[in-house]
PDB file of N, CA and C in Angstrom:
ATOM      1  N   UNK A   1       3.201 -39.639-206.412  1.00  0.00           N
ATOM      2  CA  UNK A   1       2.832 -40.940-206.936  1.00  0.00           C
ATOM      3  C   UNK A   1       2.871 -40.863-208.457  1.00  0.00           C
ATOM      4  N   UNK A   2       3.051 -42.109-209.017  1.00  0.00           N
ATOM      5  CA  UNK A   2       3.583 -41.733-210.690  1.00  0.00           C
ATOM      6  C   UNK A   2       2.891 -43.346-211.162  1.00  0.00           C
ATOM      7  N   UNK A   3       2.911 -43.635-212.227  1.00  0.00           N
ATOM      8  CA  UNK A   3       2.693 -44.520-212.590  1.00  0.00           C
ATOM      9  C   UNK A   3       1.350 -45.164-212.326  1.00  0.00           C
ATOM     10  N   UNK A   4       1.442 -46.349-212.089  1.00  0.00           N
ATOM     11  CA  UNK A   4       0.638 -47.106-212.387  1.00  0.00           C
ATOM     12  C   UNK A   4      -0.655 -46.867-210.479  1.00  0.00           C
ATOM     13  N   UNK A   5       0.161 -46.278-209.572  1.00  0.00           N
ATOM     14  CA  UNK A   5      -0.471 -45.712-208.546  1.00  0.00           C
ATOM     15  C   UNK A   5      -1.166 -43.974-209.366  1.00  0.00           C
ATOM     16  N   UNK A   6      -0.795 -43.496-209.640  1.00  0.00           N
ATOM     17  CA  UNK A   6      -0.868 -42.110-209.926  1.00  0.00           C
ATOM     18  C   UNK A   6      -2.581 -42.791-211.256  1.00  0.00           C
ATOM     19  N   UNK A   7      -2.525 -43.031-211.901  1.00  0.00           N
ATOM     20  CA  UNK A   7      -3.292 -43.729-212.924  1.00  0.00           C
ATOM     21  C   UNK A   7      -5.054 -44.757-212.370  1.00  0.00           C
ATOM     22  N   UNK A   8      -4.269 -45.029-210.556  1.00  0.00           N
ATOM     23  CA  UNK A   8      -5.342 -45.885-209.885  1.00  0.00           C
ATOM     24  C   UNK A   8      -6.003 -44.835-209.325  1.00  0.00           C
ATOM     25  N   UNK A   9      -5.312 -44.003-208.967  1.00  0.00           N
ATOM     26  CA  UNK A   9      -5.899 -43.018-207.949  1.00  0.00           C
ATOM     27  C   UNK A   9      -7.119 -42.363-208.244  1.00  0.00           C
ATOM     28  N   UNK A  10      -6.901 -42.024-209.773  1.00  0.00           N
ATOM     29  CA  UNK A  10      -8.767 -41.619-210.489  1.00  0.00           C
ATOM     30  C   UNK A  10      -9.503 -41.969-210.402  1.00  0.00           C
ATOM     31  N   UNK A  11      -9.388 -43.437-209.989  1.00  0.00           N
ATOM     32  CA  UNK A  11     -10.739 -43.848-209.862  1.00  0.00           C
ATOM     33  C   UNK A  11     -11.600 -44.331-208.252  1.00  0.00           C
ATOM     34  N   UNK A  12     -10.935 -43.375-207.037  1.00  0.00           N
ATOM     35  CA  UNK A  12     -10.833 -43.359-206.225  1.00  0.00           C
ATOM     36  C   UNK A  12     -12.211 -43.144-205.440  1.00  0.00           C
ATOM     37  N   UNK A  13     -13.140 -42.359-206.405  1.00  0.00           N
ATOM     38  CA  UNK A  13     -14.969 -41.941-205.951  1.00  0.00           C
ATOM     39  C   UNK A  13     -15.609 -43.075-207.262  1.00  0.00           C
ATOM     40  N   UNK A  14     -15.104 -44.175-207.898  1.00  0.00           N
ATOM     41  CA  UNK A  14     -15.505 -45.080-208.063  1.00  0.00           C
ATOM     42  C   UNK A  14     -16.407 -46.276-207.485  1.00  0.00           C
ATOM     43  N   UNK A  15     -17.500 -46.658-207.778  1.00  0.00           N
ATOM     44  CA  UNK A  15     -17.779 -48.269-207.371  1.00  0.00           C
ATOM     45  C   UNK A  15     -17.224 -49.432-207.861  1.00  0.00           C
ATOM     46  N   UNK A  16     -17.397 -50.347-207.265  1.00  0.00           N
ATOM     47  CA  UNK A  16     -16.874 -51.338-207.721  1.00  0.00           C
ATOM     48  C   UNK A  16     -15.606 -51.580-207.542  1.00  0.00           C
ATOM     49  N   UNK A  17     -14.624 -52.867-208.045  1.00  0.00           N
ATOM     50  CA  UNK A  17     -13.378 -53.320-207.241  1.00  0.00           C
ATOM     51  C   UNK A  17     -12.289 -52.474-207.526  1.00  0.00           C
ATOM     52  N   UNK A  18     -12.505 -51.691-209.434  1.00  0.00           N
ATOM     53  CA  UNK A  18     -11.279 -51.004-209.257  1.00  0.00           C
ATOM     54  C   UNK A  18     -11.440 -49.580-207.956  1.00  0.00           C
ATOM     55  N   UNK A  19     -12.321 -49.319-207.717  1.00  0.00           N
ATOM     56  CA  UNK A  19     -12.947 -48.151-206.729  1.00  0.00           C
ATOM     57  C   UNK A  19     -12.153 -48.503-205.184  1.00  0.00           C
ATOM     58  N   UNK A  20     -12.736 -49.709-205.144  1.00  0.00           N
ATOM     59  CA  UNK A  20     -12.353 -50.568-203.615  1.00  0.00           C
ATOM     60  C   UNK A  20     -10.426 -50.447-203.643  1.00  0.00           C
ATOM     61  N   UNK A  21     -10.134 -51.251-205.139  1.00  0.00           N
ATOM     62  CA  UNK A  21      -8.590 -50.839-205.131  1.00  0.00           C
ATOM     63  C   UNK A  21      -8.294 -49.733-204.494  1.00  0.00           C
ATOM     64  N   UNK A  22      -8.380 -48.607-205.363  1.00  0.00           N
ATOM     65  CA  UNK A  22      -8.224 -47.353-205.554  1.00  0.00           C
ATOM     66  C   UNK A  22      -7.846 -46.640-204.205  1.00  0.00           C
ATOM     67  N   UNK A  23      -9.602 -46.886-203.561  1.00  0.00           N
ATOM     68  CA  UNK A  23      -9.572 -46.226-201.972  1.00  0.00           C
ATOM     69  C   UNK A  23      -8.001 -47.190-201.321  1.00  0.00           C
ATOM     70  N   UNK A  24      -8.190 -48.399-201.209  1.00  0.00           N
ATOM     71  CA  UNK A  24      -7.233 -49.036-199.794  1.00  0.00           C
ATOM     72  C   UNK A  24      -5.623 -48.045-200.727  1.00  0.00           C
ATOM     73  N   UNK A  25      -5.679 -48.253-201.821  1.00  0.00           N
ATOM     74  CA  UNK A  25      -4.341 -48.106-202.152  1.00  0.00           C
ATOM     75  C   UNK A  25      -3.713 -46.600-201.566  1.00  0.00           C
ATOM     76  N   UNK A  26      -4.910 -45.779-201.739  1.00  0.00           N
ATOM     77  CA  UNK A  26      -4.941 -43.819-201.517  1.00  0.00           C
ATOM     78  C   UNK A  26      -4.928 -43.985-199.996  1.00  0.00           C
ATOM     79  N   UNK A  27      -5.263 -44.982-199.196  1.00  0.00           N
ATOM     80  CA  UNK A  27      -4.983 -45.131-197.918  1.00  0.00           C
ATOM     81  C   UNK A  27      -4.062 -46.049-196.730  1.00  0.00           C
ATOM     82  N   UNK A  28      -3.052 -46.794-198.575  1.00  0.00           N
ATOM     83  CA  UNK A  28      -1.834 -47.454-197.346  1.00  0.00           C
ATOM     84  C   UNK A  28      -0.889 -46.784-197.902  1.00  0.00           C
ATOM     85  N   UNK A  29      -0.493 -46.107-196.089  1.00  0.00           N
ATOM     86  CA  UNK A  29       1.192 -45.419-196.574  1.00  0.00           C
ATOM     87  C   UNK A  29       2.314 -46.107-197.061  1.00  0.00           C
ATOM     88  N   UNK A  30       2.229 -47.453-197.187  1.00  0.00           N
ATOM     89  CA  UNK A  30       3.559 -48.707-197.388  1.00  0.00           C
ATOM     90  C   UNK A  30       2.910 -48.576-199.208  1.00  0.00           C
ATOM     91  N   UNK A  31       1.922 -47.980-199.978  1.00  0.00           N
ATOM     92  CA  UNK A  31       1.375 -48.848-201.368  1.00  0.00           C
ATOM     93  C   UNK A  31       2.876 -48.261-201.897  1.00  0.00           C
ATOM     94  N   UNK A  32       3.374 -49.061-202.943  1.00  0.00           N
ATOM     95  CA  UNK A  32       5.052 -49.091-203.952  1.00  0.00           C
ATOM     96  C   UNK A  32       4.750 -47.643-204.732  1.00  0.00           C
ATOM     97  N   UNK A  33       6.121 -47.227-204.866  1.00  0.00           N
ATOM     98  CA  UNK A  33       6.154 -46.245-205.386  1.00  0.00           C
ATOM     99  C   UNK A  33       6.803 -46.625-206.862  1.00  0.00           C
ATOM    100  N   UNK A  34       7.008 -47.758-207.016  1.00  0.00           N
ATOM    101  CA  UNK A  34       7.910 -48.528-208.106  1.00  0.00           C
ATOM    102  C   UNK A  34       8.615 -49.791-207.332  1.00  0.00           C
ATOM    103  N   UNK A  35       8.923 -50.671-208.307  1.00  0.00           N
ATOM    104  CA  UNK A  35       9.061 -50.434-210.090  1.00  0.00           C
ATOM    105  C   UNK A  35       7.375 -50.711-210.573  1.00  0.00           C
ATOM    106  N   UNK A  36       7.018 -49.931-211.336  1.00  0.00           N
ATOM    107  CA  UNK A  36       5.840 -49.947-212.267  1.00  0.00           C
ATOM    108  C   UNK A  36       5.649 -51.162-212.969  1.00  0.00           C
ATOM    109  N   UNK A  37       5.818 -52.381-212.076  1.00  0.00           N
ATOM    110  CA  UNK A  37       5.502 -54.141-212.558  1.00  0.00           C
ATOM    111  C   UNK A  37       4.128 -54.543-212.264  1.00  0.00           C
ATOM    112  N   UNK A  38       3.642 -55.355-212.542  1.00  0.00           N
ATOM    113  CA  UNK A  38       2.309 -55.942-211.783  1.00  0.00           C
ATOM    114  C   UNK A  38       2.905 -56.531-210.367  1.00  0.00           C
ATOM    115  N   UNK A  39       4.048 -57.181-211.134  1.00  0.00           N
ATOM    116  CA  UNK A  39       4.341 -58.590-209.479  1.00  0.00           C
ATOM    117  C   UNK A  39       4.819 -57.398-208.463  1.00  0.00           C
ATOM    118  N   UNK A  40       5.092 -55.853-208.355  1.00  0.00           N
ATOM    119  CA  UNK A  40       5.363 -55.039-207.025  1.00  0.00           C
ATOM    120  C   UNK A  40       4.134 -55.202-206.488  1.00  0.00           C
ATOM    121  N   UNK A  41       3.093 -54.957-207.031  1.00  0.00           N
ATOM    122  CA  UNK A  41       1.867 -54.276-206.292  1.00  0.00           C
ATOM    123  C   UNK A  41       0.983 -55.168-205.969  1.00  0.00           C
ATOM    124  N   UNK A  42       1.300 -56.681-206.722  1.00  0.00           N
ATOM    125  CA  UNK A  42       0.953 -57.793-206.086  1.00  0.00           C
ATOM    126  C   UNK A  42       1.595 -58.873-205.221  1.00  0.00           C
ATOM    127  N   UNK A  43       2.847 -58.875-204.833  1.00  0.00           N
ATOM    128  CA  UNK A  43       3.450 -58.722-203.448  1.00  0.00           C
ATOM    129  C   UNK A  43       3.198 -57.689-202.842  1.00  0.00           C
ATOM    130  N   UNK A  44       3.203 -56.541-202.480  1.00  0.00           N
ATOM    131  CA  UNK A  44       2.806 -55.886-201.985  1.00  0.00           C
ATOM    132  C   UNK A  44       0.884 -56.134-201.081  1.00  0.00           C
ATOM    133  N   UNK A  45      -0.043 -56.604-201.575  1.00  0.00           N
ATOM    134  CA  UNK A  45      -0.969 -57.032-201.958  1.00  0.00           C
ATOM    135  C   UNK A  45      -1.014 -58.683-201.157  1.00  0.00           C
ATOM    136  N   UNK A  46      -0.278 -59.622-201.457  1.00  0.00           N
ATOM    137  CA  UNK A  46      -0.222 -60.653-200.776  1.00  0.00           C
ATOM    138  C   UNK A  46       0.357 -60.320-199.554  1.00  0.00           C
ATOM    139  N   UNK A  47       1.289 -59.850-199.229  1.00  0.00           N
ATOM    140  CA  UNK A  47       2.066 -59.293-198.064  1.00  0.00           C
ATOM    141  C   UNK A  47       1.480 -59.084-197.090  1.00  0.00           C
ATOM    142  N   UNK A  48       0.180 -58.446-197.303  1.00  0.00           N
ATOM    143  CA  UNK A  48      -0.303 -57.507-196.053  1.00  0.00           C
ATOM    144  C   UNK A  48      -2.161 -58.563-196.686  1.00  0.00           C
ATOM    145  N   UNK A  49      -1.509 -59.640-197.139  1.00  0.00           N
ATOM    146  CA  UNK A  49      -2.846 -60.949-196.829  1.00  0.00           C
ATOM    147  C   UNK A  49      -4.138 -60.239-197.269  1.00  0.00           C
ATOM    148  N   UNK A  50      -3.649 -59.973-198.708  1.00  0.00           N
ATOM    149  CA  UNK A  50      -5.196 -59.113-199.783  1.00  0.00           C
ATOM    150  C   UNK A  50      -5.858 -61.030-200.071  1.00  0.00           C
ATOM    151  N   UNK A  51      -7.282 -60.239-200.005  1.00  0.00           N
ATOM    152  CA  UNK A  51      -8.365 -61.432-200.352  1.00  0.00           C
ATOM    153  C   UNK A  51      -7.721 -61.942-202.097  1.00  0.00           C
ATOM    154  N   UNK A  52      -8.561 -62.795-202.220  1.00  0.00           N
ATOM    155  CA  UNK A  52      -8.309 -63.283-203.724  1.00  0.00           C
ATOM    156  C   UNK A  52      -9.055 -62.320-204.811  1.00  0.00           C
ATOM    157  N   UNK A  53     -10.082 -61.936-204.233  1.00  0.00           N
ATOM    158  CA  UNK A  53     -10.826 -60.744-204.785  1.00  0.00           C
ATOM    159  C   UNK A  53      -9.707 -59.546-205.198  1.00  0.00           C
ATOM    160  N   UNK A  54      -8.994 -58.909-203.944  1.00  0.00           N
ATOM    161  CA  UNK A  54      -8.543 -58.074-204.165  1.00  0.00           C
ATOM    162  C   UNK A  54      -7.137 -58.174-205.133  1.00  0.00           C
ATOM    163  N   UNK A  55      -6.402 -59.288-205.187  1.00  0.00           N
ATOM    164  CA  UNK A  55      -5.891 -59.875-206.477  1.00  0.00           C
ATOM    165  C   UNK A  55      -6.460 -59.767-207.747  1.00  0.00           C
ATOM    166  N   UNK A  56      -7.486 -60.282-207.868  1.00  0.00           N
ATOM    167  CA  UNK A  56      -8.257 -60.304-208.897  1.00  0.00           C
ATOM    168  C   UNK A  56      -8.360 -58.861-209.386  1.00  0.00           C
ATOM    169  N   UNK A  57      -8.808 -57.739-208.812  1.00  0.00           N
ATOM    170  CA  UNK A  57      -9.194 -56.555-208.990  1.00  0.00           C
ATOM    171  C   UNK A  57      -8.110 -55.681-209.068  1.00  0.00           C
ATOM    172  N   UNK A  58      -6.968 -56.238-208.804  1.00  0.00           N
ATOM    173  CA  UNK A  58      -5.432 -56.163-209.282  1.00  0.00           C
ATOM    174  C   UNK A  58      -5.255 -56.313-210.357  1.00  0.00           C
ATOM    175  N   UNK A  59      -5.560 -57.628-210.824  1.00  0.00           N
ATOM    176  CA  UNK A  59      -4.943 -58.136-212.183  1.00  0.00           C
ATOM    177  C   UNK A  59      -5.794 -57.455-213.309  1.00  0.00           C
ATOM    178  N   UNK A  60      -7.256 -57.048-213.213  1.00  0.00           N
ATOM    179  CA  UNK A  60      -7.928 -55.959-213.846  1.00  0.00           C
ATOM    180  C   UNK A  60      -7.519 -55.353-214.181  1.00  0.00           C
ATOM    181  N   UNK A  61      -7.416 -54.002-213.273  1.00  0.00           N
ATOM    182  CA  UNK A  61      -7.197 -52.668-212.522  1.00  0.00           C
ATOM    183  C   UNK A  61      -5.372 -52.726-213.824  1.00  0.00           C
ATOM    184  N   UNK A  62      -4.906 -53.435-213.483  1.00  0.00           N
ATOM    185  CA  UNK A  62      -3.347 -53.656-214.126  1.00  0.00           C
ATOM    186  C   UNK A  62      -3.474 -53.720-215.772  1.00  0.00           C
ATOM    187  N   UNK A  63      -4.448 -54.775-215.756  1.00  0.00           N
ATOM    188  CA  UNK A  63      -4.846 -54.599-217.423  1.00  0.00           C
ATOM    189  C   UNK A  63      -5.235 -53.516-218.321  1.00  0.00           C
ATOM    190  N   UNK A  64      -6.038 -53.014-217.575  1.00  0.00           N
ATOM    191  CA  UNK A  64      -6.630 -51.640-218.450  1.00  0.00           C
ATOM    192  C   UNK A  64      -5.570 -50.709-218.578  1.00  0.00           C
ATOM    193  N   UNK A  65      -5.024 -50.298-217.158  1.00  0.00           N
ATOM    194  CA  UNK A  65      -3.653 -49.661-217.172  1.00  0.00           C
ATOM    195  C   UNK A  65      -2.625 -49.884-218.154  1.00  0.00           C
ATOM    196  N   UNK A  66      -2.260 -50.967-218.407  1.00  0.00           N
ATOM    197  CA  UNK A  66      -1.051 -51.453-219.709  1.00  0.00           C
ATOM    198  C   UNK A  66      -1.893 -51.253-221.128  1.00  0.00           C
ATOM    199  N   UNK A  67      -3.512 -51.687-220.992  1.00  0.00           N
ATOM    200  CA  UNK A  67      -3.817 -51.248-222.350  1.00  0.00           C
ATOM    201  C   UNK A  67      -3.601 -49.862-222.563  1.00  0.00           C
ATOM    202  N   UNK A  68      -3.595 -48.689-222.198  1.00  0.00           N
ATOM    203  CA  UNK A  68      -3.802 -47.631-221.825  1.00  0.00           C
ATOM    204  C   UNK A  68      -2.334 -46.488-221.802  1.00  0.00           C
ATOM    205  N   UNK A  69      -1.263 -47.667-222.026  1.00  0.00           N
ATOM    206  CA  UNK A  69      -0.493 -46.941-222.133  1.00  0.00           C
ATOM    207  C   UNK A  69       0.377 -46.638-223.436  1.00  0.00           C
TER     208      UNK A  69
END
């Protein structure tokens, strides 16, 4: 895993939504391996009918990540 998965994964013994991310993502074998976009991992995310929450905690989770890089 590389990118923007590889980067979520730390925070995997986290609380809270990026935590909640973190775990489902470290536990679906389909999560993108690329391209390192927001809109993969949020199709990905709508696809398999993520709450609005879990969008939300997407579009976070995505932010800090791009600040960060």
């Amino acid at each position: 895993m590389s990118g923007f998965g590889a980067w979520l994964a730390q925070f995997t013994q986290v609380s809270g939504a990026i935590g909640d991310l973190a775990r489902d993502a470290a536990a679906d074998p389909d999560w993108p391996e690329g391209p390192d976009e927001l809109e993969t991992y949020a199709d990905h995310l709508e696809s398999a009918g993520a709450s609005e929450a879990a969008l939300e905690a997407l579009a976070d989770a995505w932010a800090r990540y791009a600040a960060g890089r």
